[in-house]
PDB file of N, CA and C in Angstrom:
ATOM      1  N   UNK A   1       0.846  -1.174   0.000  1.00  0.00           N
ATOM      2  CA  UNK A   1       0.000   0.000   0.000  1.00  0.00           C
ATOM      3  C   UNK A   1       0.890   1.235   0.000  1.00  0.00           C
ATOM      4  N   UNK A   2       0.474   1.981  -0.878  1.00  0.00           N
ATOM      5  CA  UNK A   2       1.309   3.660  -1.133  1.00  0.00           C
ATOM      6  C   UNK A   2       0.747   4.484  -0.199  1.00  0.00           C
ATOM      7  N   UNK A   3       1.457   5.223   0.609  1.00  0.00           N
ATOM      8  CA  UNK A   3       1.152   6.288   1.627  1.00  0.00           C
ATOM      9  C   UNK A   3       1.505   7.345   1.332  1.00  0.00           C
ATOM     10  N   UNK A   4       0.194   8.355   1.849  1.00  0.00           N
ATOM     11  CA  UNK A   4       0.575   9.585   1.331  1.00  0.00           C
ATOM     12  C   UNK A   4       0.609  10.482   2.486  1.00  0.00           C
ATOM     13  N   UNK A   5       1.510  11.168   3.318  1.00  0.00           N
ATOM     14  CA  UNK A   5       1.158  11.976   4.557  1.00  0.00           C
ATOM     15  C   UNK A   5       1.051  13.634   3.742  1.00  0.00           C
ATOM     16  N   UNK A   6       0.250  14.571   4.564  1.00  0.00           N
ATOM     17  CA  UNK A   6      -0.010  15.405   3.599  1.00  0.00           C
ATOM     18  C   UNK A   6      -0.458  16.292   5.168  1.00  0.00           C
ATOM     19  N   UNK A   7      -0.005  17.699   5.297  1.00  0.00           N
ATOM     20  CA  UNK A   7      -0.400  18.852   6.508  1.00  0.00           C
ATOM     21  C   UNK A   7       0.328  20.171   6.361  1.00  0.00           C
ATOM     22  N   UNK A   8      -0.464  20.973   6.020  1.00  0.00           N
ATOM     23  CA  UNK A   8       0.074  22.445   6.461  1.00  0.00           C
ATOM     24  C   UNK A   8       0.172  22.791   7.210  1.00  0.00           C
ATOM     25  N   UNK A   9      -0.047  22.242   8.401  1.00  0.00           N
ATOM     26  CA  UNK A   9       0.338  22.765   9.788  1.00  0.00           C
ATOM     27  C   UNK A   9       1.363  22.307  10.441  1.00  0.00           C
ATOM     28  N   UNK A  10       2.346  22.951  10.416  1.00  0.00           N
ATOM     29  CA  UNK A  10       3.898  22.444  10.821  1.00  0.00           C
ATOM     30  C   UNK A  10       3.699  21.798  12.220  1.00  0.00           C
ATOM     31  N   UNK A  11       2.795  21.788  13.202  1.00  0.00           N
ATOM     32  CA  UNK A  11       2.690  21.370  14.644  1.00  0.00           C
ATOM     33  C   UNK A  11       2.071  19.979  14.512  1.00  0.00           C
ATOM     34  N   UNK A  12       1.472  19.323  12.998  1.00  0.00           N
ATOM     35  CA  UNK A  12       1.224  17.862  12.683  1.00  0.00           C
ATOM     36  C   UNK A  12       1.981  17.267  12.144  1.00  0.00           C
ATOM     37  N   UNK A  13       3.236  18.096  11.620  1.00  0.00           N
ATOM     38  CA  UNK A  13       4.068  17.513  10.849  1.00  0.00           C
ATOM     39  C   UNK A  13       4.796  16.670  11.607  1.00  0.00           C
ATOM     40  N   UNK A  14       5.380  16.994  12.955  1.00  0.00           N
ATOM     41  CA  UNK A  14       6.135  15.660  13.349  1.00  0.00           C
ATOM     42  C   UNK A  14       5.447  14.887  13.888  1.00  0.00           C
ATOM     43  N   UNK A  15       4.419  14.766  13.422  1.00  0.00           N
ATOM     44  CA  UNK A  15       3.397  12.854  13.508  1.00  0.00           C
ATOM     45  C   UNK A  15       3.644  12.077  12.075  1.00  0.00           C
ATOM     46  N   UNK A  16       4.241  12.378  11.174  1.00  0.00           N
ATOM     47  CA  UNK A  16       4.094  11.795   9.938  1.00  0.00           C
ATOM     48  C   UNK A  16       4.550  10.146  10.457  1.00  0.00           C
ATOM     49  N   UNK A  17       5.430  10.229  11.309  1.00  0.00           N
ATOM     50  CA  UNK A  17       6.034   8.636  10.768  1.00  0.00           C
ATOM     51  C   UNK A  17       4.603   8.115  12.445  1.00  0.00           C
ATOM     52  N   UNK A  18       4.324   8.340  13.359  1.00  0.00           N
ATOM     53  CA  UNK A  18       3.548   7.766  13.947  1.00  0.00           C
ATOM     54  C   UNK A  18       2.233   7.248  13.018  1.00  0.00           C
ATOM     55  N   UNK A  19       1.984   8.968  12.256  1.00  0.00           N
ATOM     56  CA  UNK A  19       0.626   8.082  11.692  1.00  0.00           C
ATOM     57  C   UNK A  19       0.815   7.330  10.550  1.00  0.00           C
ATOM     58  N   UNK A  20       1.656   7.259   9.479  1.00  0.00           N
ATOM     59  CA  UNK A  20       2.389   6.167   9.103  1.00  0.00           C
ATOM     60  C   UNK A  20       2.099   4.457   9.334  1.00  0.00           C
ATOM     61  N   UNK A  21       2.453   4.291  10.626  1.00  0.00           N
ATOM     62  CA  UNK A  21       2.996   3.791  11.394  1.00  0.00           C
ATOM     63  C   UNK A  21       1.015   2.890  11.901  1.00  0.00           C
ATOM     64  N   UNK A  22       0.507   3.938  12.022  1.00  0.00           N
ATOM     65  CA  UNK A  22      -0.962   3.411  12.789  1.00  0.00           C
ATOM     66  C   UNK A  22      -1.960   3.039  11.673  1.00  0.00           C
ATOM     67  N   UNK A  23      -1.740   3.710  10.407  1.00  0.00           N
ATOM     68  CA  UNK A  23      -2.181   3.483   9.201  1.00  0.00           C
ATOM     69  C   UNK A  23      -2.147   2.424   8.819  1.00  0.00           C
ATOM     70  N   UNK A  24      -0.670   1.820   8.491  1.00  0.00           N
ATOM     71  CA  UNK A  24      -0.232   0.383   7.860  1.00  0.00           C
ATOM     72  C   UNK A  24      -0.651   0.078   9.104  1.00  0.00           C
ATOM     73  N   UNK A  25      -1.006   0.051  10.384  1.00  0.00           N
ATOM     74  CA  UNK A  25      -1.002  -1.135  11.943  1.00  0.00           C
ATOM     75  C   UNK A  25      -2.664  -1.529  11.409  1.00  0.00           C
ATOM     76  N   UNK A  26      -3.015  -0.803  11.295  1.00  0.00           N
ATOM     77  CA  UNK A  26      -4.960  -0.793  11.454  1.00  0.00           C
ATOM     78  C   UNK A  26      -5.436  -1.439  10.233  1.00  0.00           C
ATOM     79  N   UNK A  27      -4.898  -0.723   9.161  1.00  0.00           N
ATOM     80  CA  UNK A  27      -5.335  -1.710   7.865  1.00  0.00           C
ATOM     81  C   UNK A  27      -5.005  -2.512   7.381  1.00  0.00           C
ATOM     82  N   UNK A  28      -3.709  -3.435   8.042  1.00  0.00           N
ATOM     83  CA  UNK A  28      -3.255  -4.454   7.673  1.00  0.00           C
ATOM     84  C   UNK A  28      -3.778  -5.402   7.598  1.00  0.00           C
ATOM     85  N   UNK A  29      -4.984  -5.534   7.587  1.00  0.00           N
ATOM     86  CA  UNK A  29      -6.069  -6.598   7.954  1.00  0.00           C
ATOM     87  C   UNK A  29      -6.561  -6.796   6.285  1.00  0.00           C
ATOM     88  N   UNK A  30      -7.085  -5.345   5.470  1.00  0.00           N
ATOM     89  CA  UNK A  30      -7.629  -4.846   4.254  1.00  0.00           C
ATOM     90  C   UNK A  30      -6.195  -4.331   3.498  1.00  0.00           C
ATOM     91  N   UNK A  31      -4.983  -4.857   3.694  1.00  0.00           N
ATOM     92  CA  UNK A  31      -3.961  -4.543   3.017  1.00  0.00           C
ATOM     93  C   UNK A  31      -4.105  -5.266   1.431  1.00  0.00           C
ATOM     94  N   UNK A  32      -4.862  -6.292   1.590  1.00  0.00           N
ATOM     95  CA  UNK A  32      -5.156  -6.833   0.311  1.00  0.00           C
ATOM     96  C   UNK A  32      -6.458  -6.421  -0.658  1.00  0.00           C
ATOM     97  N   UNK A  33      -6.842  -5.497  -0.253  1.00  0.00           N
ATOM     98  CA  UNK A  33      -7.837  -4.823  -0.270  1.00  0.00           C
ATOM     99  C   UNK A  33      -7.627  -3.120  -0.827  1.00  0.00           C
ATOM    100  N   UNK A  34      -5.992  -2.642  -0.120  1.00  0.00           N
ATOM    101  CA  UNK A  34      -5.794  -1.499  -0.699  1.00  0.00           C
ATOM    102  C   UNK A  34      -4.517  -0.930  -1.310  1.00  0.00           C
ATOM    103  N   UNK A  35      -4.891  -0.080  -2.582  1.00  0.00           N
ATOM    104  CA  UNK A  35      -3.593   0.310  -3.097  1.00  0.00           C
ATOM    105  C   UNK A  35      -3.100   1.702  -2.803  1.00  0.00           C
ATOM    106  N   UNK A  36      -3.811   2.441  -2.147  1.00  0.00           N
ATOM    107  CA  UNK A  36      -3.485   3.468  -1.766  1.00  0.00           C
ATOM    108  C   UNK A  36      -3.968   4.399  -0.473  1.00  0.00           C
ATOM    109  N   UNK A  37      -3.259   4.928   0.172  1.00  0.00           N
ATOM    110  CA  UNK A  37      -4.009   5.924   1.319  1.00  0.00           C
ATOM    111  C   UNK A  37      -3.680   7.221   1.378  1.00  0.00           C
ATOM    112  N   UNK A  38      -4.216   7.825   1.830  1.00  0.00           N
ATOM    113  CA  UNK A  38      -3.538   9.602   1.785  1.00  0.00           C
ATOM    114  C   UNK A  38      -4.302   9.861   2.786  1.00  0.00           C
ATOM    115  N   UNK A  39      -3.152  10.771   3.571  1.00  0.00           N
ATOM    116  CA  UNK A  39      -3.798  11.143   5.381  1.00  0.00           C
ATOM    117  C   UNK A  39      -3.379  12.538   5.182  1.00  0.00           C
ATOM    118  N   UNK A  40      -4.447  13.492   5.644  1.00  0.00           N
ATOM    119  CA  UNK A  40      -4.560  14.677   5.371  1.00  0.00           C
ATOM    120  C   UNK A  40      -4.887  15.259   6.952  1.00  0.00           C
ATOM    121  N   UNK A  41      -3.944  16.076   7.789  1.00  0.00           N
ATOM    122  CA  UNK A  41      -4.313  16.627   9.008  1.00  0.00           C
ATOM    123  C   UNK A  41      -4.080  18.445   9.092  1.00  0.00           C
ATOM    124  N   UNK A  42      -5.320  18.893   9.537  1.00  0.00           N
ATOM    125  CA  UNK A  42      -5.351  20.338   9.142  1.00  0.00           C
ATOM    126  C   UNK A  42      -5.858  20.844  10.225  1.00  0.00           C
ATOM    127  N   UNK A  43      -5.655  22.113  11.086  1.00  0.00           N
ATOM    128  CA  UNK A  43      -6.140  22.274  11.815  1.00  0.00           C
ATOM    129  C   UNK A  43      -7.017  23.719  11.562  1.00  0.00           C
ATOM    130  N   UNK A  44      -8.405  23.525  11.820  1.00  0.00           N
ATOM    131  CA  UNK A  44      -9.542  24.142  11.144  1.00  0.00           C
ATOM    132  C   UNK A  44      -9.334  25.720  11.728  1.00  0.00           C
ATOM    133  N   UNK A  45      -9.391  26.166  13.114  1.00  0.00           N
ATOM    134  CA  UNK A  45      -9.668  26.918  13.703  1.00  0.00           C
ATOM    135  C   UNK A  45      -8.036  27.871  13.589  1.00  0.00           C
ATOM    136  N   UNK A  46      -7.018  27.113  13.713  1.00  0.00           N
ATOM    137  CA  UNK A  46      -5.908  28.009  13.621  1.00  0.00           C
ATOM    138  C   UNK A  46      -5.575  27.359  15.108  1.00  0.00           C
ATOM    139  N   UNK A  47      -4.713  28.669  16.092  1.00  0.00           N
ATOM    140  CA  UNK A  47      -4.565  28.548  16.855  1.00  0.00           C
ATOM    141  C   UNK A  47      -5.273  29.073  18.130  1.00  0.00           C
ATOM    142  N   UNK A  48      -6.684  29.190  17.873  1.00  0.00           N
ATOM    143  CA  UNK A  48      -7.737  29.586  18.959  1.00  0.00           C
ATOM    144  C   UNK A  48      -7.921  28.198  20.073  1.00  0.00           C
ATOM    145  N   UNK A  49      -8.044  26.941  19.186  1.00  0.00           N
ATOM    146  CA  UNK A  49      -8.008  25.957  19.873  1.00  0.00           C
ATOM    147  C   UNK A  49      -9.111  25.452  19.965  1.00  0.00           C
ATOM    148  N   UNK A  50      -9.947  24.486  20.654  1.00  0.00           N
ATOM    149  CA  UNK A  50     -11.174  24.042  20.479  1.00  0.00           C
ATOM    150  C   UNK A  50     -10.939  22.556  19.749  1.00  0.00           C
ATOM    151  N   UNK A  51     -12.232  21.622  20.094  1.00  0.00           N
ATOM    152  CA  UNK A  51     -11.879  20.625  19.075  1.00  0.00           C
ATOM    153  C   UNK A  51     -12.118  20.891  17.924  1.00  0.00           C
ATOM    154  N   UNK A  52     -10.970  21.197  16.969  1.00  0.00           N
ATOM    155  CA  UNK A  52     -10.541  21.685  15.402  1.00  0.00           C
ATOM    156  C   UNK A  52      -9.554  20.607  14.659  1.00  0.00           C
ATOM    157  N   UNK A  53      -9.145  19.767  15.015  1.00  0.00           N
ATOM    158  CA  UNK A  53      -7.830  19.573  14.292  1.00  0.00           C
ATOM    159  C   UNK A  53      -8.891  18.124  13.701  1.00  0.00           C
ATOM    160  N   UNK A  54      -8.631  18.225  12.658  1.00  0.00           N
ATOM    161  CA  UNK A  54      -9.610  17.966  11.481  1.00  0.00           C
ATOM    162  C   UNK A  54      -8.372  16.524  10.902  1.00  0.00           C
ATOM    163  N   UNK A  55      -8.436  15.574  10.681  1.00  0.00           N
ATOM    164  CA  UNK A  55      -8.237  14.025   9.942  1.00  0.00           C
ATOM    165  C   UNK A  55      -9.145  13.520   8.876  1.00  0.00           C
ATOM    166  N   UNK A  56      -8.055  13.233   7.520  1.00  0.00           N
ATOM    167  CA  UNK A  56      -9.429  12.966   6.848  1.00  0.00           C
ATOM    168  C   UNK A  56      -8.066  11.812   6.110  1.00  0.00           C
ATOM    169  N   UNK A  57      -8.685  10.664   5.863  1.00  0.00           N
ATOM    170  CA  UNK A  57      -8.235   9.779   5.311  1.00  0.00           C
ATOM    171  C   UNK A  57      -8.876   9.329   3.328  1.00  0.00           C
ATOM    172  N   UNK A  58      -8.314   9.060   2.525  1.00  0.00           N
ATOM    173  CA  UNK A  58      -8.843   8.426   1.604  1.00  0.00           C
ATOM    174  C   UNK A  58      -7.857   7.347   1.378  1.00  0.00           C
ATOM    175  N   UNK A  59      -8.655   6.309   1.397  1.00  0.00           N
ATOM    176  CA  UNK A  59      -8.392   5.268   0.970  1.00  0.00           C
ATOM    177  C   UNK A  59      -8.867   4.406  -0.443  1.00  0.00           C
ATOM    178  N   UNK A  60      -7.671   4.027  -1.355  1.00  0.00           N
ATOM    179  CA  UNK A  60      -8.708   3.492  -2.506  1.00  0.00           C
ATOM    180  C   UNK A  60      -8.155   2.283  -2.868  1.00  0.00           C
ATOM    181  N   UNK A  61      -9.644   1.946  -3.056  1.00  0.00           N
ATOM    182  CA  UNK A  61      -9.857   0.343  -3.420  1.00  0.00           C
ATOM    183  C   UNK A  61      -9.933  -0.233  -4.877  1.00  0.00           C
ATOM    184  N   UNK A  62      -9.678  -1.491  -5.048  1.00  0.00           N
ATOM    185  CA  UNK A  62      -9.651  -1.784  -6.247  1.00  0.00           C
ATOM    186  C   UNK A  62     -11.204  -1.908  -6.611  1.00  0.00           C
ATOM    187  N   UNK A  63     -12.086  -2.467  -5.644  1.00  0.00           N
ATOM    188  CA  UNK A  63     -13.578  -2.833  -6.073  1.00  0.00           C
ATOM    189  C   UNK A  63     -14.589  -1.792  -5.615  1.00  0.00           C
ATOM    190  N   UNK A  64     -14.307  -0.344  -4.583  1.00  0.00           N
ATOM    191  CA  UNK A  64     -15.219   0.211  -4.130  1.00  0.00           C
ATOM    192  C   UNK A  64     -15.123   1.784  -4.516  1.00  0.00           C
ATOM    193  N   UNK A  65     -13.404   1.747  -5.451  1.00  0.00           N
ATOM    194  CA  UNK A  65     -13.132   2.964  -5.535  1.00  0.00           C
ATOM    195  C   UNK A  65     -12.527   3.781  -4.554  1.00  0.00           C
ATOM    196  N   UNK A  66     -12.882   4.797  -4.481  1.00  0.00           N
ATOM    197  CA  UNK A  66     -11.968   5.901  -3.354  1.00  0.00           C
ATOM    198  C   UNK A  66     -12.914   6.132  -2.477  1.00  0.00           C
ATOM    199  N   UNK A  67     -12.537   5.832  -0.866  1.00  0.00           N
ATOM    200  CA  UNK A  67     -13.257   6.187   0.434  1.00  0.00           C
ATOM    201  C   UNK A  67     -13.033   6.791   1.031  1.00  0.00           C
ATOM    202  N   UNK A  68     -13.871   7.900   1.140  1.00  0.00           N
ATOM    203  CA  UNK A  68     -13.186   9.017   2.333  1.00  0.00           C
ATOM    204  C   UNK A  68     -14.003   9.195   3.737  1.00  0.00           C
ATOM    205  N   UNK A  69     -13.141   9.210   4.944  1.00  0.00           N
ATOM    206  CA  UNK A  69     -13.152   9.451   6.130  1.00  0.00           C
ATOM    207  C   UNK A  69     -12.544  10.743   6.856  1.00  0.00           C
ATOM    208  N   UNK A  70     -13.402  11.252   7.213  1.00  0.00           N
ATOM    209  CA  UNK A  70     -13.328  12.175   8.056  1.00  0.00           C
ATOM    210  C   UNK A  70     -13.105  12.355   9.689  1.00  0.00           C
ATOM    211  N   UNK A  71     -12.788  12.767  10.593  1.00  0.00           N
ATOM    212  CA  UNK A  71     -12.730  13.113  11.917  1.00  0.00           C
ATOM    213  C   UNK A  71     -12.202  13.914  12.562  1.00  0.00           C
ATOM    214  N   UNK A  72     -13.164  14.408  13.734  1.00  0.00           N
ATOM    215  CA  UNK A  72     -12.371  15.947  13.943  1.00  0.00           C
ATOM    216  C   UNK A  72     -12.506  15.659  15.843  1.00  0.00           C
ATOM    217  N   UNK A  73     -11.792  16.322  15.855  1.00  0.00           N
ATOM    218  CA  UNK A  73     -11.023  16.306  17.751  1.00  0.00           C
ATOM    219  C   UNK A  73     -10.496  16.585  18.282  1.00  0.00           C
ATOM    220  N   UNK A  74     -10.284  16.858  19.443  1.00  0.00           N
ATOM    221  CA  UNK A  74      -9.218  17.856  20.026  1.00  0.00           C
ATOM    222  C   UNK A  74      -8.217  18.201  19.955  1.00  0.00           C
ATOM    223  N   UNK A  75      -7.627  16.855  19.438  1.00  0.00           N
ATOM    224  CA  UNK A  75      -6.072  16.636  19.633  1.00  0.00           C
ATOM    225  C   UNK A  75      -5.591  15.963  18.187  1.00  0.00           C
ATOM    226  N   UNK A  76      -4.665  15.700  18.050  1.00  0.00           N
ATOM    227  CA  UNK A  76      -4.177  14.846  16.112  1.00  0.00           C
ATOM    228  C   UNK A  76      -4.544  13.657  16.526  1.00  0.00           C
ATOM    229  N   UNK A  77      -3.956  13.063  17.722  1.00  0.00           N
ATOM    230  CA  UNK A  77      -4.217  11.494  17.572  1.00  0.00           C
ATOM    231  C   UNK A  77      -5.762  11.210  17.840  1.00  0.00           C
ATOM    232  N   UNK A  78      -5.871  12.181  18.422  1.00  0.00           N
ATOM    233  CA  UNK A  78      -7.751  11.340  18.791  1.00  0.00           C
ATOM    234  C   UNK A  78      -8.249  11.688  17.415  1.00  0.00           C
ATOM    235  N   UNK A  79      -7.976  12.504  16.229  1.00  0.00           N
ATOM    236  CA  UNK A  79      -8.489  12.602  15.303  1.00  0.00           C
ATOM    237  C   UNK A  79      -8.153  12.030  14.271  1.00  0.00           C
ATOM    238  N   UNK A  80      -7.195  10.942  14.775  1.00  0.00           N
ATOM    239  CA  UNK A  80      -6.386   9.952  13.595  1.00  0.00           C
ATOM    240  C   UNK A  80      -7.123   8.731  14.072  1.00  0.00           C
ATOM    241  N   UNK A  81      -7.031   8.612  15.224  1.00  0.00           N
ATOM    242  CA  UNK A  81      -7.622   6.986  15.932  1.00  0.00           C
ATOM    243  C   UNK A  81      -9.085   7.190  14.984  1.00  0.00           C
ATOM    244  N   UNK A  82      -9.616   8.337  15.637  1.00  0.00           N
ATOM    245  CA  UNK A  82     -10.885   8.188  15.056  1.00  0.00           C
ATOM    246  C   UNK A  82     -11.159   7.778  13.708  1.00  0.00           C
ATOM    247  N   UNK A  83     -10.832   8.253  12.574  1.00  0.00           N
ATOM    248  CA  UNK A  83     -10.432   8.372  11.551  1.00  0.00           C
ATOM    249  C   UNK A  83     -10.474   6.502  11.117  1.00  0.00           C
ATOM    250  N   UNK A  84      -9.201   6.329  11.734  1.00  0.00           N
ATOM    251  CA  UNK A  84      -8.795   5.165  10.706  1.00  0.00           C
ATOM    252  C   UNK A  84     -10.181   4.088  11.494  1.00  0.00           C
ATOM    253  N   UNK A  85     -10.741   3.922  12.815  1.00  0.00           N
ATOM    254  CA  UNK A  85     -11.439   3.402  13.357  1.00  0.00           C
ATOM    255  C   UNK A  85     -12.902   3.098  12.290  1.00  0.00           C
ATOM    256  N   UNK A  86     -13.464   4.834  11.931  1.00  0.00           N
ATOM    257  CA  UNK A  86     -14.366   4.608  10.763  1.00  0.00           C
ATOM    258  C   UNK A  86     -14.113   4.299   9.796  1.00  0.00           C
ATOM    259  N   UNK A  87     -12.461   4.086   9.329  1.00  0.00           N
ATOM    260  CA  UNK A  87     -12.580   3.150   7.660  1.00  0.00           C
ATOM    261  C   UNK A  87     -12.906   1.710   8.091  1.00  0.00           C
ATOM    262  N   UNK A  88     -12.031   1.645   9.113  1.00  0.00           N
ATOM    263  CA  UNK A  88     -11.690  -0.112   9.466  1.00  0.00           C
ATOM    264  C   UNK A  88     -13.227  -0.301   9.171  1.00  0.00           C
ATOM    265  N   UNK A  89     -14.347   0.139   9.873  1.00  0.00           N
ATOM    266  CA  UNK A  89     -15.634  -0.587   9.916  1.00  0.00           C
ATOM    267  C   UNK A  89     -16.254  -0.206   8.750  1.00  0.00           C
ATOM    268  N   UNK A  90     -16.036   0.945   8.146  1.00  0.00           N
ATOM    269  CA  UNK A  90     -16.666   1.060   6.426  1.00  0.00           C
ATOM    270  C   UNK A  90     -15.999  -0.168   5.831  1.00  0.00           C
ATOM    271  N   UNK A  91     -14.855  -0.418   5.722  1.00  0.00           N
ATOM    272  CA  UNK A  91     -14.072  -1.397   5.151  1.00  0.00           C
ATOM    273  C   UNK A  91     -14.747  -2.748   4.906  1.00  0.00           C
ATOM    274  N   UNK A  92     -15.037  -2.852   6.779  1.00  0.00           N
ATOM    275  CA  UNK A  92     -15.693  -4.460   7.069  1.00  0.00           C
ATOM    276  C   UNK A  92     -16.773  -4.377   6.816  1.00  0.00           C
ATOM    277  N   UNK A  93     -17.869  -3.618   6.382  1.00  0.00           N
ATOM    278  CA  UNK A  93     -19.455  -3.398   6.477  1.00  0.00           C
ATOM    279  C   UNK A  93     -19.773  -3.598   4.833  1.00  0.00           C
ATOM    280  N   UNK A  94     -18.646  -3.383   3.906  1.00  0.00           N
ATOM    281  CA  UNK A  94     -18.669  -3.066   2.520  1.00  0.00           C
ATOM    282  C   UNK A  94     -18.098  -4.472   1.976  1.00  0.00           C
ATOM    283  N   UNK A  95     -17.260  -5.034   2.897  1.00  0.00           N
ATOM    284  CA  UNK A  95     -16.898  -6.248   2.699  1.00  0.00           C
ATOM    285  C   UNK A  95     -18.046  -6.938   2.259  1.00  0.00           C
ATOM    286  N   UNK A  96     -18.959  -7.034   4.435  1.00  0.00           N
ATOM    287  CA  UNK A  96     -20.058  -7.892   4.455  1.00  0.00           C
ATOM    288  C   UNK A  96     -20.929  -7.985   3.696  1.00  0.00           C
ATOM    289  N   UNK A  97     -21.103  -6.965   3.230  1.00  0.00           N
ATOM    290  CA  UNK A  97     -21.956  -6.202   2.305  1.00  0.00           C
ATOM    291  C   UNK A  97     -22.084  -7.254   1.003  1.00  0.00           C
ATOM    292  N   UNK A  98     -21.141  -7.049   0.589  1.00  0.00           N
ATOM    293  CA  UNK A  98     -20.985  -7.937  -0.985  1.00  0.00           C
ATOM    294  C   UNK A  98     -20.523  -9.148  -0.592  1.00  0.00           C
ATOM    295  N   UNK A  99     -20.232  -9.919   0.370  1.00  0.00           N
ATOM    296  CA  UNK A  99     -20.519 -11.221   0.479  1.00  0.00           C
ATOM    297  C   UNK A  99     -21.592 -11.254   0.593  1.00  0.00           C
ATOM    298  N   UNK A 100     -22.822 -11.086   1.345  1.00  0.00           N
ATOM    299  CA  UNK A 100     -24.149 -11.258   1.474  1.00  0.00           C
ATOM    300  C   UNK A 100     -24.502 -10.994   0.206  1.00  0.00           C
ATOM    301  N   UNK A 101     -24.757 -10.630  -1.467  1.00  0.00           N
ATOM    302  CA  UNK A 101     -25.226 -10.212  -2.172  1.00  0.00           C
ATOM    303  C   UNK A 101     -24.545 -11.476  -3.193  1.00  0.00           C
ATOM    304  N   UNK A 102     -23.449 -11.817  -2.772  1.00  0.00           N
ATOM    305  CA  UNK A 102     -22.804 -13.052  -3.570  1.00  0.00           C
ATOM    306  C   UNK A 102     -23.754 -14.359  -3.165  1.00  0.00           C
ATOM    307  N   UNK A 103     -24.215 -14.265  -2.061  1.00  0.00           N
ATOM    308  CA  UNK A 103     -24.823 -15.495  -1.000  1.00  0.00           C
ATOM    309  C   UNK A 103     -26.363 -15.842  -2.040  1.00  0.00           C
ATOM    310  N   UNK A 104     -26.579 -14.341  -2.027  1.00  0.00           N
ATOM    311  CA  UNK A 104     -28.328 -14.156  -2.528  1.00  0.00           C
ATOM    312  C   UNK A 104     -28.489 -14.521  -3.706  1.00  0.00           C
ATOM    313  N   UNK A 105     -27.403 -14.510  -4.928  1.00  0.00           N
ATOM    314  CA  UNK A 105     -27.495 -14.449  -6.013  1.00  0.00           C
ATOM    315  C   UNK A 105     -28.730 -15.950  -6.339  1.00  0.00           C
ATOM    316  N   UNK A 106     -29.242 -15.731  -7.324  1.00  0.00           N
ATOM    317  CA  UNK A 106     -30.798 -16.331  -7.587  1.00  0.00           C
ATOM    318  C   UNK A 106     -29.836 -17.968  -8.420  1.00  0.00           C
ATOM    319  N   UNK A 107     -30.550 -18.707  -7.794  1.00  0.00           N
ATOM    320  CA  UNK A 107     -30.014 -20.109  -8.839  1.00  0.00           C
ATOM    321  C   UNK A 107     -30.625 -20.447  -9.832  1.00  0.00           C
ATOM    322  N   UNK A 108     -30.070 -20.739 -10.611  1.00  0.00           N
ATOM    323  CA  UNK A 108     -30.346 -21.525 -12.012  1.00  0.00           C
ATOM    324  C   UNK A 108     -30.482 -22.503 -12.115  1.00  0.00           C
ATOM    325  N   UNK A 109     -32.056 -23.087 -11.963  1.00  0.00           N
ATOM    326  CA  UNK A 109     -32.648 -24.483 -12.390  1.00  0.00           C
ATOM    327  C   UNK A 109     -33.600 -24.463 -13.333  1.00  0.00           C
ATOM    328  N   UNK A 110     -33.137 -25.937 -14.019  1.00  0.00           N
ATOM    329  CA  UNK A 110     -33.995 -25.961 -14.861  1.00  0.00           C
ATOM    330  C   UNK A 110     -35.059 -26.714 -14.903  1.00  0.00           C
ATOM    331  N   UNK A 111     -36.037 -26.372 -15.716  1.00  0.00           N
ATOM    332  CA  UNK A 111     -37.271 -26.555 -15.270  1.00  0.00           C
ATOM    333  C   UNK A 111     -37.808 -27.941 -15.637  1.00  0.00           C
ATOM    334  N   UNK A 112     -38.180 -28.691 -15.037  1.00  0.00           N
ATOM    335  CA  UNK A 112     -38.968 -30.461 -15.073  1.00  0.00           C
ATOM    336  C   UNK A 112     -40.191 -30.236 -15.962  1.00  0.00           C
ATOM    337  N   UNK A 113     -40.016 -31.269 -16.626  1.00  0.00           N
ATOM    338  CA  UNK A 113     -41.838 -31.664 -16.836  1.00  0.00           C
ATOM    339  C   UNK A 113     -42.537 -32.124 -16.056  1.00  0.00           C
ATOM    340  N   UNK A 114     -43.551 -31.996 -15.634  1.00  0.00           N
ATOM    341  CA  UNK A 114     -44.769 -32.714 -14.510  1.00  0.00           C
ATOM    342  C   UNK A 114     -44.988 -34.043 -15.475  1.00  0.00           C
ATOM    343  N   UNK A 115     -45.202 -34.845 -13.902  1.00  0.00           N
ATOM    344  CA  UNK A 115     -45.546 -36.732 -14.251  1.00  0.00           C
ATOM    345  C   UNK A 115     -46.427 -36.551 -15.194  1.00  0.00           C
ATOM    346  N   UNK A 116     -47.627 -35.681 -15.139  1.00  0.00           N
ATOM    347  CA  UNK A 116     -48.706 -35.923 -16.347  1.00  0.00           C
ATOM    348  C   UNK A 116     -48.436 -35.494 -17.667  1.00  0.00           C
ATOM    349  N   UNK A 117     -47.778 -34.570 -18.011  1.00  0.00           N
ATOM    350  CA  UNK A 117     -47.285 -34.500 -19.064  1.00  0.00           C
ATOM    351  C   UNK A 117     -46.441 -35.733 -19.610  1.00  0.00           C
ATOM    352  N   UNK A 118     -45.592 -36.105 -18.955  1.00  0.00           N
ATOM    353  CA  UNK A 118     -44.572 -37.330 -19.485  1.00  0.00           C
ATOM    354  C   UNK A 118     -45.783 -38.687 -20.002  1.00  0.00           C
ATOM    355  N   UNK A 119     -46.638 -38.867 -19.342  1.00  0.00           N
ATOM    356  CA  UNK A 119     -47.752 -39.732 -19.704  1.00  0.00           C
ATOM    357  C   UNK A 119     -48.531 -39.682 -20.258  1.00  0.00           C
ATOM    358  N   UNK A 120     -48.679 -38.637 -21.197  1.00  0.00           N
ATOM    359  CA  UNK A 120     -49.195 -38.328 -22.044  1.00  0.00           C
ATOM    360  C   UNK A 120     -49.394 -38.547 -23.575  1.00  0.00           C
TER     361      UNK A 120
END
C-alpha cells in the first residue's frame, strides 16, 4: 500500500512517521484490499483551539473505488484513531456487504416436466 502523509500545519508535521505507522497497523487486515491511502491533518480553527484539528483519510480500493473518512477532535491522535477506526468498519461493512449479495445471487434451475405431461 502507497502512503501519502499530507499537513500544512507544521505542529502535525512531526506525527508523519507515527501516523504512518498506525495506518499500515490498522489496515493491515484490508492490506489486500488497498492500493493506496492519503492522510490529510489540518487544523480548522488556527490557533484559537477548540476541538478543530480535522483528519481525513482516503483510501482506494480496487472494487469500491476511493473512500473518504473524516474526523475531527481535540487533539491529532484522537483525530487519527478516530479516523482510521471509521474506515476499518466502512471497510468491514462493505466487505459484508458484498458477500451477502454473492450469497443471494438467484439459482439456475432448470425446469422439469410434470408426471402428467410425461404420460401423455
Amino acid at each position: 500500500m502507497q502512503f501519502v502523509f499530507d499537513s500544512p500545519d507544521p505542529t502535525a508535521a512531526h506525527l508523519r512517521q507515527f501516523a504512518e505507522h498506525r495506518v499500515r497497523f490498522v489496515m493491515r487486515r484490508h492490506a489486500w484490499l488497498l492500493s493506496f491511502a492519503r492522510l490529510r491533518l489540518t487544523d480548522m480553527n488556527g490557533p484559537r483551539g477548540g476541538p478543530d484539528k480535522c483528519c481525513r483519510l482516503a483510501l482506494k480500493t480496487e472494487r469500491d473505488g476511493t473512500l473518504h473518512v473524516t474526523s475531527v477532535a481535540a487533539d491529532w491522535r484522537a483525530a487519527l484513531e478516530g479516523a482510521l477506526a471509521r474506515a476499518s468498519a466502512l471497510l468491514v461493512r462493505r466487505r459484508s456487504r458484498s458477500r451477502a449479495q454473492r450469497r443471494q445471487l438467484p439459482q439456475h434451475t432448470a425446469e422439469t416436466p410434470r408426471e402428467d405431461a410425461l404420460n401423455s
